[in-house]
C-alpha atoms as a PDB file:
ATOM      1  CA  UNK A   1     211.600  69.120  73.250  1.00  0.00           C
ATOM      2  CA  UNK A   2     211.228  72.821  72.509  1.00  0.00           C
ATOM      3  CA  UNK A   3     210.899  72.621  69.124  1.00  0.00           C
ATOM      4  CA  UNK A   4     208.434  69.864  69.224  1.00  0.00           C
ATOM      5  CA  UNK A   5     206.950  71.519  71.441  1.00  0.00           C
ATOM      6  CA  UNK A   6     206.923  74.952  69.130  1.00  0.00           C
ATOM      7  CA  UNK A   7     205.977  72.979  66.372  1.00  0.00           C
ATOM      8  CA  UNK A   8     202.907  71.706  68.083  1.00  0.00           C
ATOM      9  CA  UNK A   9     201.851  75.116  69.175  1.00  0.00           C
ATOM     10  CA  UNK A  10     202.170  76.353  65.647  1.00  0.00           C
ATOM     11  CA  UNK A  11     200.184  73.400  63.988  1.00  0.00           C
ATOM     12  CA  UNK A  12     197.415  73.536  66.126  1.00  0.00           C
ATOM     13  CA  UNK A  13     196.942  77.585  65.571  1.00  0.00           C
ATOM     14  CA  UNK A  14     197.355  76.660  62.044  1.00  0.00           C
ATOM     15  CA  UNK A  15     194.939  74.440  61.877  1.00  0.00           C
ATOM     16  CA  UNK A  16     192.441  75.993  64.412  1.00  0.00           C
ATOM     17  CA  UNK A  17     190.402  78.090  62.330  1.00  0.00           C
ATOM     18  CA  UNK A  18     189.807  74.768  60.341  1.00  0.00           C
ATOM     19  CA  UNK A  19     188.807  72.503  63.149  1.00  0.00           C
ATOM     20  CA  UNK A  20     186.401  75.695  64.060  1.00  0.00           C
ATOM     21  CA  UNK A  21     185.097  75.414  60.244  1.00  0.00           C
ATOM     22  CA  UNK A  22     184.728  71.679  60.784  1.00  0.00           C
ATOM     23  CA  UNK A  23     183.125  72.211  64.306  1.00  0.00           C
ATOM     24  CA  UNK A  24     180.153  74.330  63.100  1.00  0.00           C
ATOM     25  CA  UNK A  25     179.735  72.710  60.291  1.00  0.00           C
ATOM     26  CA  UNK A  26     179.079  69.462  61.997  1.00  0.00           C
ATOM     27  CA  UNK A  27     176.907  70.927  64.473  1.00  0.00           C
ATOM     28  CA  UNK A  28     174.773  73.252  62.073  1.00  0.00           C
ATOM     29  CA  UNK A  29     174.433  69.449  60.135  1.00  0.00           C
ATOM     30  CA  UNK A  30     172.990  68.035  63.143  1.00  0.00           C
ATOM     31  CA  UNK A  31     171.073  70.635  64.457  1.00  0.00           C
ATOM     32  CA  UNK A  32     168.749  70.746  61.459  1.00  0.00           C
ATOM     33  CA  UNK A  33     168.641  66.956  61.507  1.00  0.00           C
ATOM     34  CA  UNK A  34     167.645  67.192  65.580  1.00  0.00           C
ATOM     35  CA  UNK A  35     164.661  69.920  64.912  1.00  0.00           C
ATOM     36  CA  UNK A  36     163.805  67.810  61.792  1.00  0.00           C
ATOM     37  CA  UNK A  37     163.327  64.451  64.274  1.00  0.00           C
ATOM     38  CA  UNK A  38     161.672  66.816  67.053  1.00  0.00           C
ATOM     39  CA  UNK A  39     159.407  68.405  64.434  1.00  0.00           C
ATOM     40  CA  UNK A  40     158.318  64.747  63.086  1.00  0.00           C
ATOM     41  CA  UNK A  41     157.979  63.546  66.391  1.00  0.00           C
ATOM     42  CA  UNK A  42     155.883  66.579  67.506  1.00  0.00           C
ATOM     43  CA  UNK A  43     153.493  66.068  63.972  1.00  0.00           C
ATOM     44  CA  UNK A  44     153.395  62.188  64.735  1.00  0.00           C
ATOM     45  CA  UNK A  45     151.821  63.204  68.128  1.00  0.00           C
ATOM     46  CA  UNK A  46     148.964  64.505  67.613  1.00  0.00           C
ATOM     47  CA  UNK A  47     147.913  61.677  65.370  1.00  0.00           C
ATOM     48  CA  UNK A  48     148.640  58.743  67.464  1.00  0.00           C
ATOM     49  CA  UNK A  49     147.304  60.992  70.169  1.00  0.00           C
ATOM     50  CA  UNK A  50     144.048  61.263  67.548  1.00  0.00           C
ATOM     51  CA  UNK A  51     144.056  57.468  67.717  1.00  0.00           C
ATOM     52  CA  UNK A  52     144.571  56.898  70.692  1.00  0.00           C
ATOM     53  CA  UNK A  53     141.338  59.547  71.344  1.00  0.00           C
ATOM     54  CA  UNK A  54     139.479  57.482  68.452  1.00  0.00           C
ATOM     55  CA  UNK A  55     140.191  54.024  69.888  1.00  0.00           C
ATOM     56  CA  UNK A  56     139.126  55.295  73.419  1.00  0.00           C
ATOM     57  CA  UNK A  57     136.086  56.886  72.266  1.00  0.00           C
ATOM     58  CA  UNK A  58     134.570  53.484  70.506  1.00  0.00           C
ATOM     59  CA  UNK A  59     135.717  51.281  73.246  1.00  0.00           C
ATOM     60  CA  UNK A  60     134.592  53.215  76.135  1.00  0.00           C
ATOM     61  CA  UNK A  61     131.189  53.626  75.600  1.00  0.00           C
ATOM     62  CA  UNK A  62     130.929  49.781  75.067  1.00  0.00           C
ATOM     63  CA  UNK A  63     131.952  49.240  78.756  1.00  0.00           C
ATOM     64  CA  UNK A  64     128.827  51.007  79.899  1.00  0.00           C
ATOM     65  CA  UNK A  65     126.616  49.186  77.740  1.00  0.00           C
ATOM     66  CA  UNK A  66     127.922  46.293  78.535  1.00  0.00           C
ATOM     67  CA  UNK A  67     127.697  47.265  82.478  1.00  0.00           C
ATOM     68  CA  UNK A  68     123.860  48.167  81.611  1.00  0.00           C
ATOM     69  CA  UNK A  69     123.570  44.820  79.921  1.00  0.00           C
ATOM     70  CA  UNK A  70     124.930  42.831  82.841  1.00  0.00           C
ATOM     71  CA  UNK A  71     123.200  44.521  85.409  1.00  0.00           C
ATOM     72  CA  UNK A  72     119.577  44.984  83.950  1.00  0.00           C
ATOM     73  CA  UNK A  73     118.870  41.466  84.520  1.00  0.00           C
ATOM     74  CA  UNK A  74     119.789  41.573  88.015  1.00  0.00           C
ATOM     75  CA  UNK A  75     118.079  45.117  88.708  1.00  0.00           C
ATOM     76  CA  UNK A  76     114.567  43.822  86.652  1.00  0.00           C
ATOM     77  CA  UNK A  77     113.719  41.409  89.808  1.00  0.00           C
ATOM     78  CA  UNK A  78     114.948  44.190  92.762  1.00  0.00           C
ATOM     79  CA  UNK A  79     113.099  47.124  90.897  1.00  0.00           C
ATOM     80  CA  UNK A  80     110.093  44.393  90.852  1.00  0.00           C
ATOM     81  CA  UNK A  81     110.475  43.777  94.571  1.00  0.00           C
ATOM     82  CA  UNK A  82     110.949  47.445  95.460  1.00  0.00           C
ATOM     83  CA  UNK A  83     107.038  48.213  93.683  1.00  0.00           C
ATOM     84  CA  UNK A  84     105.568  45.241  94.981  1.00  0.00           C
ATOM     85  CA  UNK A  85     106.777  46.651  98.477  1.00  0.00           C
ATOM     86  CA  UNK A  86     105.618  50.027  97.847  1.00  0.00           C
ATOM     87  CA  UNK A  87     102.124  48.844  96.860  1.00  0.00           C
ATOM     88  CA  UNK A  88     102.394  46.566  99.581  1.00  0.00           C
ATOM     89  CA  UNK A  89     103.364  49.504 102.183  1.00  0.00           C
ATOM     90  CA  UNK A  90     100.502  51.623 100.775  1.00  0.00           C
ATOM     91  CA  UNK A  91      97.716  49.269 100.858  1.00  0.00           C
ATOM     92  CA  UNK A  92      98.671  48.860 104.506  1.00  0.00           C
ATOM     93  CA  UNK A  93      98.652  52.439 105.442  1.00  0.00           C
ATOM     94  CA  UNK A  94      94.882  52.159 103.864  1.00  0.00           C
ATOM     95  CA  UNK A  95      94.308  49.892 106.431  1.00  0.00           C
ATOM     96  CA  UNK A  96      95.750  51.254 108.918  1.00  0.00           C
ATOM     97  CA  UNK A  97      93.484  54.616 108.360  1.00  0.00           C
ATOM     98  CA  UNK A  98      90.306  53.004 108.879  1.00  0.00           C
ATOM     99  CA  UNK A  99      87.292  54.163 107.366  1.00  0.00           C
ATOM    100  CA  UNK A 100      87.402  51.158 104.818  1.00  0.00           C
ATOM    101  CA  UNK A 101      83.651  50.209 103.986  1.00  0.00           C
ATOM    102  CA  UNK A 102      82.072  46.665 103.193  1.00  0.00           C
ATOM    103  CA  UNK A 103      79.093  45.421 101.261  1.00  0.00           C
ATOM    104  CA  UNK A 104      77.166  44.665 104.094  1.00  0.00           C
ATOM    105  CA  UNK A 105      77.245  45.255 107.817  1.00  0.00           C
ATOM    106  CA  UNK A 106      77.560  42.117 109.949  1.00  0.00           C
ATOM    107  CA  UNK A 107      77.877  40.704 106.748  1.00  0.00           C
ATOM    108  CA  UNK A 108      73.845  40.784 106.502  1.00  0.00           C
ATOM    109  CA  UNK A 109      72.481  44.594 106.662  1.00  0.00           C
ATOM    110  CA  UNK A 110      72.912  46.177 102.814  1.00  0.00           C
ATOM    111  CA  UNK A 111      75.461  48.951 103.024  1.00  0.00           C
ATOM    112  CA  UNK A 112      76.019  49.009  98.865  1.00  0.00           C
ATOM    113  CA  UNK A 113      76.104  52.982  99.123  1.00  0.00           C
ATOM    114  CA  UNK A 114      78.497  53.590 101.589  1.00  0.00           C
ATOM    115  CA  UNK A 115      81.684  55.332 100.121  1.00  0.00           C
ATOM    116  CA  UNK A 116      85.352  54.190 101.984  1.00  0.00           C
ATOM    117  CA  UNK A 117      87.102  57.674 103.439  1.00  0.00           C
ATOM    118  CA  UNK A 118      89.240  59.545 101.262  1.00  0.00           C
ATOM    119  CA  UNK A 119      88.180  57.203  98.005  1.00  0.00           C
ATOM    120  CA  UNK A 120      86.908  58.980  94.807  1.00  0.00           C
ATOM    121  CA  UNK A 121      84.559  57.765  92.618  1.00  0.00           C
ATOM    122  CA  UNK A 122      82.651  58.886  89.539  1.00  0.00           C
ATOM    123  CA  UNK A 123      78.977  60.217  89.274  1.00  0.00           C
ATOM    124  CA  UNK A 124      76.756  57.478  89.372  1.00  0.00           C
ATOM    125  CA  UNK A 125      74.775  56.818  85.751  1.00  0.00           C
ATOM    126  CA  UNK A 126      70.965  56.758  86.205  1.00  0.00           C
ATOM    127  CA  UNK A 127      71.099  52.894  85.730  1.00  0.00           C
ATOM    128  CA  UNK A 128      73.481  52.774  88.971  1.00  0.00           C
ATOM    129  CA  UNK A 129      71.090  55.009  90.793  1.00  0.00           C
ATOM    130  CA  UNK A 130      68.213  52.377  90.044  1.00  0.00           C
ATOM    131  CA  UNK A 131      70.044  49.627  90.798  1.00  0.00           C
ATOM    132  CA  UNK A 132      71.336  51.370  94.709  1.00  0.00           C
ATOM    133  CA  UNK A 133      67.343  51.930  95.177  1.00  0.00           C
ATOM    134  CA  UNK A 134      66.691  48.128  94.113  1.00  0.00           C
ATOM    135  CA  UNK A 135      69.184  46.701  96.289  1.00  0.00           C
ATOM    136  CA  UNK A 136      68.382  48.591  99.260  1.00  0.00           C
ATOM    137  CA  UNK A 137      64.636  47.666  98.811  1.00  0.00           C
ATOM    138  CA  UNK A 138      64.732  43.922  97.745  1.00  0.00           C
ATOM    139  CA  UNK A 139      67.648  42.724  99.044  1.00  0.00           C
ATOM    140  CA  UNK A 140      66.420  39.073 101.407  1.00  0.00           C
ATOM    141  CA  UNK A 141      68.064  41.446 104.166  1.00  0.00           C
ATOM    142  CA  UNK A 142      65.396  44.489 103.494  1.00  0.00           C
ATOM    143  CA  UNK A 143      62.992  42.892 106.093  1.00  0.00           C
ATOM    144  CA  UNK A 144      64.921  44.064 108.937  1.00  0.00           C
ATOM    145  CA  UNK A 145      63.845  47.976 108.936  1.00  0.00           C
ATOM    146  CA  UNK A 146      60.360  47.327 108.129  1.00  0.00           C
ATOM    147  CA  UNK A 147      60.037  44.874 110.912  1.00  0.00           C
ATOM    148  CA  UNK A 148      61.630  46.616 113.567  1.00  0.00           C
ATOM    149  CA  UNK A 149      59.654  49.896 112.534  1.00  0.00           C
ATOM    150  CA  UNK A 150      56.292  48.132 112.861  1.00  0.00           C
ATOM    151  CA  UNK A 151      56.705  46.434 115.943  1.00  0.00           C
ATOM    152  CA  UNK A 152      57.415  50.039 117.527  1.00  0.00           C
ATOM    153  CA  UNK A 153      54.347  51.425 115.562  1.00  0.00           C
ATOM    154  CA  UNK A 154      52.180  48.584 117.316  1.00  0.00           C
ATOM    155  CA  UNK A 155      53.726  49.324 120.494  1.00  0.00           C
ATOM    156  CA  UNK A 156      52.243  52.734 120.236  1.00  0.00           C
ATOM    157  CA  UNK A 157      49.362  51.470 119.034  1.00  0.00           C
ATOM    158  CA  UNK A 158      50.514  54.242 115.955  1.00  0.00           C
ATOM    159  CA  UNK A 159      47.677  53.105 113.621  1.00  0.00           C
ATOM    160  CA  UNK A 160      45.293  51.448 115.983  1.00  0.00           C
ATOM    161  CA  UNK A 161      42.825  50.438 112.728  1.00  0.00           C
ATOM    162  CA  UNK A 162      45.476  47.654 112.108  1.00  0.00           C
ATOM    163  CA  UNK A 163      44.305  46.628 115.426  1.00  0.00           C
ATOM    164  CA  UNK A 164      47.135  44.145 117.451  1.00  0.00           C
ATOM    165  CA  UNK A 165      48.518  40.192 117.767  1.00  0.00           C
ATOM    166  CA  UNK A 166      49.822  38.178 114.238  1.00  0.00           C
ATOM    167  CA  UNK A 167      47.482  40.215 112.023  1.00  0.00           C
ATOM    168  CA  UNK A 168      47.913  43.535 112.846  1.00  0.00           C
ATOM    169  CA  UNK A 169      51.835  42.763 112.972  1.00  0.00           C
ATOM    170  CA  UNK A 170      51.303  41.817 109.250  1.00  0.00           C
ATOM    171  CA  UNK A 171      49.186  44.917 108.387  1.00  0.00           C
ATOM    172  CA  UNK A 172      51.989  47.077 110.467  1.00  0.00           C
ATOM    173  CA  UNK A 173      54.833  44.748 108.644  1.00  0.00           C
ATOM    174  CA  UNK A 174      53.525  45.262 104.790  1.00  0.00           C
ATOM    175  CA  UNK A 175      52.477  48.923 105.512  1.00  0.00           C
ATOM    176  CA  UNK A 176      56.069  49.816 106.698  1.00  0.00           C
ATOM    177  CA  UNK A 177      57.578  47.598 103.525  1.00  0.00           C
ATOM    178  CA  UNK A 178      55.907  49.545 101.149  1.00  0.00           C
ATOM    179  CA  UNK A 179      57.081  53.242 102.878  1.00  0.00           C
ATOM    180  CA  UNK A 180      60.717  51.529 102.948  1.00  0.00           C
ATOM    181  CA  UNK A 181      60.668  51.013  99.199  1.00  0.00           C
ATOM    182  CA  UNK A 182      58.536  54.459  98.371  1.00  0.00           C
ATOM    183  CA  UNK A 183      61.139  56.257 100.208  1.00  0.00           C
ATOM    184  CA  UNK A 184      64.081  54.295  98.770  1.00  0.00           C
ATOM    185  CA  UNK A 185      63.216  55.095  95.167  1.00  0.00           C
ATOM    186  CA  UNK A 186      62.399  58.677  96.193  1.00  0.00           C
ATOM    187  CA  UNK A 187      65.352  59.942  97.885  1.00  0.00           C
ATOM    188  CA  UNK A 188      67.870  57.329  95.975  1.00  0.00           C
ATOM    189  CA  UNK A 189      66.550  57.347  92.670  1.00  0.00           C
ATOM    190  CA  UNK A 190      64.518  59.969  91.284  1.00  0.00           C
ATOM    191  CA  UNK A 191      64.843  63.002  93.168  1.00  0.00           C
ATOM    192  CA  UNK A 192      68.818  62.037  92.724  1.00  0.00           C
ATOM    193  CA  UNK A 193      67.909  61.932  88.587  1.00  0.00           C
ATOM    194  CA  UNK A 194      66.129  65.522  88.616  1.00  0.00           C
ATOM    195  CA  UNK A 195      68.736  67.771  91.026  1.00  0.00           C
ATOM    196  CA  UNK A 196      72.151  65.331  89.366  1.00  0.00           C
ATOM    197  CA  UNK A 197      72.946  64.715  93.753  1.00  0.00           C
ATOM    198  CA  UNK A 198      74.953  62.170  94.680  1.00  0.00           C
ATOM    199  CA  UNK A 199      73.309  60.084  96.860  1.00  0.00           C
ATOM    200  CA  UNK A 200      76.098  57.767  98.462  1.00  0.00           C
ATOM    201  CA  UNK A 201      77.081  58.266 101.517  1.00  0.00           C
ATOM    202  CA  UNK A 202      80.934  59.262 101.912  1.00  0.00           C
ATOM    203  CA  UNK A 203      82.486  58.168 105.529  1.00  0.00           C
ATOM    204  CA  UNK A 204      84.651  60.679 107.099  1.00  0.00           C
ATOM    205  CA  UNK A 205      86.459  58.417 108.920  1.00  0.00           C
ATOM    206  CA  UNK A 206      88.803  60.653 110.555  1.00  0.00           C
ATOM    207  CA  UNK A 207      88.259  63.085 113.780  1.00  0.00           C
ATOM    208  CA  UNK A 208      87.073  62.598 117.390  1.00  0.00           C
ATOM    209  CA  UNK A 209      83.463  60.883 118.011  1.00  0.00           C
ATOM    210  CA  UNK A 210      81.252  64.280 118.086  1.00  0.00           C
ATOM    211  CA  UNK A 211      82.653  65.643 114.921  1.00  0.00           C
ATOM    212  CA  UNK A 212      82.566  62.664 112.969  1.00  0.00           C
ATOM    213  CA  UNK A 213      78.941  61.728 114.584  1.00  0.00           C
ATOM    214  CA  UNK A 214      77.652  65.394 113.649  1.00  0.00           C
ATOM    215  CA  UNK A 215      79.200  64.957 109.800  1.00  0.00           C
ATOM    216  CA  UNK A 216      76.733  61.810 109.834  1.00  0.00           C
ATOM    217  CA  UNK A 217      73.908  63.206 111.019  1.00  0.00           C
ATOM    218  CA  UNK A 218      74.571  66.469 108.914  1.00  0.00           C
ATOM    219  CA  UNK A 219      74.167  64.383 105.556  1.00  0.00           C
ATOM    220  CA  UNK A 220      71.012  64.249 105.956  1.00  0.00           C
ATOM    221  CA  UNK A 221      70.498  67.850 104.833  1.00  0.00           C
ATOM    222  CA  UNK A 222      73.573  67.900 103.369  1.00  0.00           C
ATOM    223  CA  UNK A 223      74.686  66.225 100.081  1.00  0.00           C
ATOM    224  CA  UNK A 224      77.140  66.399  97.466  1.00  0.00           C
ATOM    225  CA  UNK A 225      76.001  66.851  93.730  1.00  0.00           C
ATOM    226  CA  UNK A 226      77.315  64.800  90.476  1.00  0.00           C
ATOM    227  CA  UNK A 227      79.956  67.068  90.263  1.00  0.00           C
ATOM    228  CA  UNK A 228      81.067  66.557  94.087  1.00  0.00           C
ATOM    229  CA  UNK A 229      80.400  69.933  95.387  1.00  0.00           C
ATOM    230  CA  UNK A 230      78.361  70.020  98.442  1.00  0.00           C
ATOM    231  CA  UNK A 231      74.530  71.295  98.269  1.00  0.00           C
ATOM    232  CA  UNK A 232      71.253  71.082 100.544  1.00  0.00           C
ATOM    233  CA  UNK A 233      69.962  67.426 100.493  1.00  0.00           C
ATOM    234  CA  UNK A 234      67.072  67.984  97.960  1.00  0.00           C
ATOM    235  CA  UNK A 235      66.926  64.136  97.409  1.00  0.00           C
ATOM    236  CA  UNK A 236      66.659  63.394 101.220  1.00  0.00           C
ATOM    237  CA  UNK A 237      64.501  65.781 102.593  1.00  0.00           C
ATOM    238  CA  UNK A 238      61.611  66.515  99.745  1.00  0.00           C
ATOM    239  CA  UNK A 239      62.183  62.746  98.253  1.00  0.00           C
ATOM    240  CA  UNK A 240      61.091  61.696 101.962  1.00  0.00           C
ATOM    241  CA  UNK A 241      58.431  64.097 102.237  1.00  0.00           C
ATOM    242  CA  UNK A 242      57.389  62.986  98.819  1.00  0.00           C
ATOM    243  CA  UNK A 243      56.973  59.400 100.157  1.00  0.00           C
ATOM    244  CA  UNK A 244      55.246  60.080 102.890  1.00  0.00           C
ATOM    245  CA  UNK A 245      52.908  62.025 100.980  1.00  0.00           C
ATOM    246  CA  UNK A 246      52.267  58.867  98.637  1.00  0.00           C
ATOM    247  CA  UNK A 247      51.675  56.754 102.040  1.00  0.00           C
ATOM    248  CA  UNK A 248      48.212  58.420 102.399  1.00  0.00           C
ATOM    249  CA  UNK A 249      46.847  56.083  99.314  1.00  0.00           C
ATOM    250  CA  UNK A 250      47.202  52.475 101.329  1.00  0.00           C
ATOM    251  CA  UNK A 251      46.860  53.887 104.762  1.00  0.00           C
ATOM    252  CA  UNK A 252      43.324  54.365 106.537  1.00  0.00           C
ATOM    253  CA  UNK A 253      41.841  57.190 105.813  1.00  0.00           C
ATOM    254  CA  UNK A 254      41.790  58.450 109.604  1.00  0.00           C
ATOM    255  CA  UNK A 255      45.209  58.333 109.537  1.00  0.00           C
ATOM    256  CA  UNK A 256      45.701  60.938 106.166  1.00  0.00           C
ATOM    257  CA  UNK A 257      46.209  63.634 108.450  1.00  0.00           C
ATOM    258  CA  UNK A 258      48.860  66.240 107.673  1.00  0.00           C
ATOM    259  CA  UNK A 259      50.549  65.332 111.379  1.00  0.00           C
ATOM    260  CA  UNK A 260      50.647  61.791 110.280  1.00  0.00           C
ATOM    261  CA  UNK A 261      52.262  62.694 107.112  1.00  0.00           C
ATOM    262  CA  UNK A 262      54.458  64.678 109.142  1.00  0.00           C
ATOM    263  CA  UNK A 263      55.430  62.460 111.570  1.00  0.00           C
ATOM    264  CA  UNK A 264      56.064  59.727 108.659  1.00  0.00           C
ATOM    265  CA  UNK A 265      58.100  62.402 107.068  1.00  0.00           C
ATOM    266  CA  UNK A 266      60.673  63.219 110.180  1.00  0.00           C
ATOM    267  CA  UNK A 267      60.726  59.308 110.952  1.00  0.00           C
ATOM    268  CA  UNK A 268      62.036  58.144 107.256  1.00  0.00           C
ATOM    269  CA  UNK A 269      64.852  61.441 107.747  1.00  0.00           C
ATOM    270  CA  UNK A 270      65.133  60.416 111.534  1.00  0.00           C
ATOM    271  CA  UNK A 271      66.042  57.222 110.861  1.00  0.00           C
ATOM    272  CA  UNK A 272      68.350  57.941 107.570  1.00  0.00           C
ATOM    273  CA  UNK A 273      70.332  59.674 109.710  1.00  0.00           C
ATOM    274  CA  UNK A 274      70.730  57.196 112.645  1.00  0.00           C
ATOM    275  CA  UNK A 275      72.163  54.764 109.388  1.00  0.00           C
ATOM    276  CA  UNK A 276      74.266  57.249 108.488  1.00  0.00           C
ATOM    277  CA  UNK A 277      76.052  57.470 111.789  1.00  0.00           C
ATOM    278  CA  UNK A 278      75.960  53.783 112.262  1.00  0.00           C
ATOM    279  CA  UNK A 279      77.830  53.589 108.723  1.00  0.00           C
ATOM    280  CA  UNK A 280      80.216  56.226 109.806  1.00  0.00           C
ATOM    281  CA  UNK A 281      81.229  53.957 112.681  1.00  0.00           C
ATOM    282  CA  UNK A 282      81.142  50.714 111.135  1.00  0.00           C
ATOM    283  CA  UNK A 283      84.691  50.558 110.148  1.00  0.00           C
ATOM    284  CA  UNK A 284      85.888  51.373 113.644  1.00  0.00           C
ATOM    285  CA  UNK A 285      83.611  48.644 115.214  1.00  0.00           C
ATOM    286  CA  UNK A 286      84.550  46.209 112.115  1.00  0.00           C
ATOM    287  CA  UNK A 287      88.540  47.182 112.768  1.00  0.00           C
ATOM    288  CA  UNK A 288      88.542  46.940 116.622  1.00  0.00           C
ATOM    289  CA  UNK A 289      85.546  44.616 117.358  1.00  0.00           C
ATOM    290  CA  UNK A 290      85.860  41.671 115.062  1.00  0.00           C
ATOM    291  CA  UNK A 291      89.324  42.066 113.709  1.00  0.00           C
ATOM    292  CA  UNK A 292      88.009  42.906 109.966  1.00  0.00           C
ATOM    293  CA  UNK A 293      86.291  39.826 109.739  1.00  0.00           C
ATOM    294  CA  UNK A 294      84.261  41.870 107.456  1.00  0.00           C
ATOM    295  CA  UNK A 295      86.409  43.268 105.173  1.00  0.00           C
ATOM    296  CA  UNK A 296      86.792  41.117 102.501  1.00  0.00           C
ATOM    297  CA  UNK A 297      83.930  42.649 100.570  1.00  0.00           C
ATOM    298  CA  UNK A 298      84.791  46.165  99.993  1.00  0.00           C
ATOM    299  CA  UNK A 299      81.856  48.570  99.149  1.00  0.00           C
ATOM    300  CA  UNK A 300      82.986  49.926  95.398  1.00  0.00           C
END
């Protein structure tokens, strides 16, 4: 046994340095052939990794297209509602706010130049101008002024030439008529031409009775211009001084007094300004006293 045993010591130093040789060399073989497989499988990377990136970046922008593409249909009729609400929500806060004018009060009295509150509107051509004065003096309603107004003058016995009963109603009816349409043309039409005023009455609407009530009665000297800054009432006050002034051609000639042509001067302002309070008001009495039942004509 000892000398197997010595043999097989001295073969395996023998041969030792050669499995060493043998060792490295297989390992320095496979070591280049292991960094050769990492180094192809690090340069293969990037370019699936670029593929990968490529594929990703022309599919994915298809799924958001496609998204937009199912869901515009179904957003087209909910983006419809949504306005139609908003418009809807709007119109009734309008409502709500009052001040909304109509055509004619009580569906009968002309009201054609009465402005709704907080609604802007364009200067008013000359032809427009004509057309307010027209209305407001021919309208089958424009009886109403002139016949209340000369039943009070023959009360007073204001122009007692005209004398009283049936016939001097008529001479008091046709006398009053014909100041009604003077003064119309006057303080709507031409006076408006010459100082470019605005003419139309704009309704506060908002504010407690007094204020709003004094705003009314204010427009009467006060007026806006074409341009919708606010300036002395040129058309009102000389326009119905200047038809009282024209009054003295058809009216007796006792009564061309400068007190008459006073008094017919402070009665045509007098009683624009009662219709401009009356207008300021008739959206609240419309609203609260018959329910809008007038409102389906607006003014403009």
């Amino acid at each position: 046994m000892l000398p197997v045993t010595l043999h097989g010591r001295f073969a395996f130093g023998r041969f030792c340095p050669l499995l060493l040789l043998a060792g490295l060399s297989i390992a320095g073989f496979i070591a280049p052939a292991s960094t050769e497989a990492q180094q192809a499988a690090v340069e293969s990377a990037p370019a699936t990794s670029l593929i990968d990136s490529t594929v990703a970046a022309v599919t994915e922008p298809a799924a958001p297209a496609q998204a937009q593409a199912q869901s515009s249909p179904a957003n087209t009729p909910a983006q419809q509602n949504q306005s139609a609400q908003s418009q809807s929500s709007q119109n009734a806060q309008q409502n709500e706010a009052g001040g909304t004018q109509t055509k004619r009060i009580l569906g009968i009295v002309p009201n054609f130049r009465a402005v709704s509150a907080n609604e802007k509107l364009p200067p008013e051509t000359v032809k427009e101008k004509f057309m307010d004065a027209t209305e407001d003096s021919f309208d089958y309603s424009s009886i109403f002024f002139p016949g209340v107004v000369a039943g009070y003058n023959m009360a007073r016995d204001a122009t007692p030439e005209f004398h009283q009963g049936a016939a001097g109603y008529a001479r008091y009816f046709w006398h009053s008529a014909v100041d009604q349409t003077s003064e119309n043309y006057m303080v709507e039409f031409i006076f408006p031409i010459v100082t470019r005023e605005d003419a139309r009455y704009y309704t506060l609407g908002h504010g407690g009775f007094m204020k709003r009530a004094g705003y009314a009665l204010s427009r009467a000297v006060v007026t806006r211009t074409d341009s919708g800054k606010e300036t002395f009432n040129i058309s009102e006050v000389v326009g119905a001084g200047a038809a009282a002034g024209i009054s003295n051609f058809y009216y007796p000639r006792p009564e061309r007094t400068f007190g008459n042509t006073g008094s017919q001067w402070g009665l045509d302002v007098g009683i624009d300004a009662g219709v401009f309070v009356f207008r300021e008001f008739w959206p609240d009495i419309n609203k609260h006293i018959f329910h809008n039942k007038y409102s389906d004509a607006p003014a403009h």
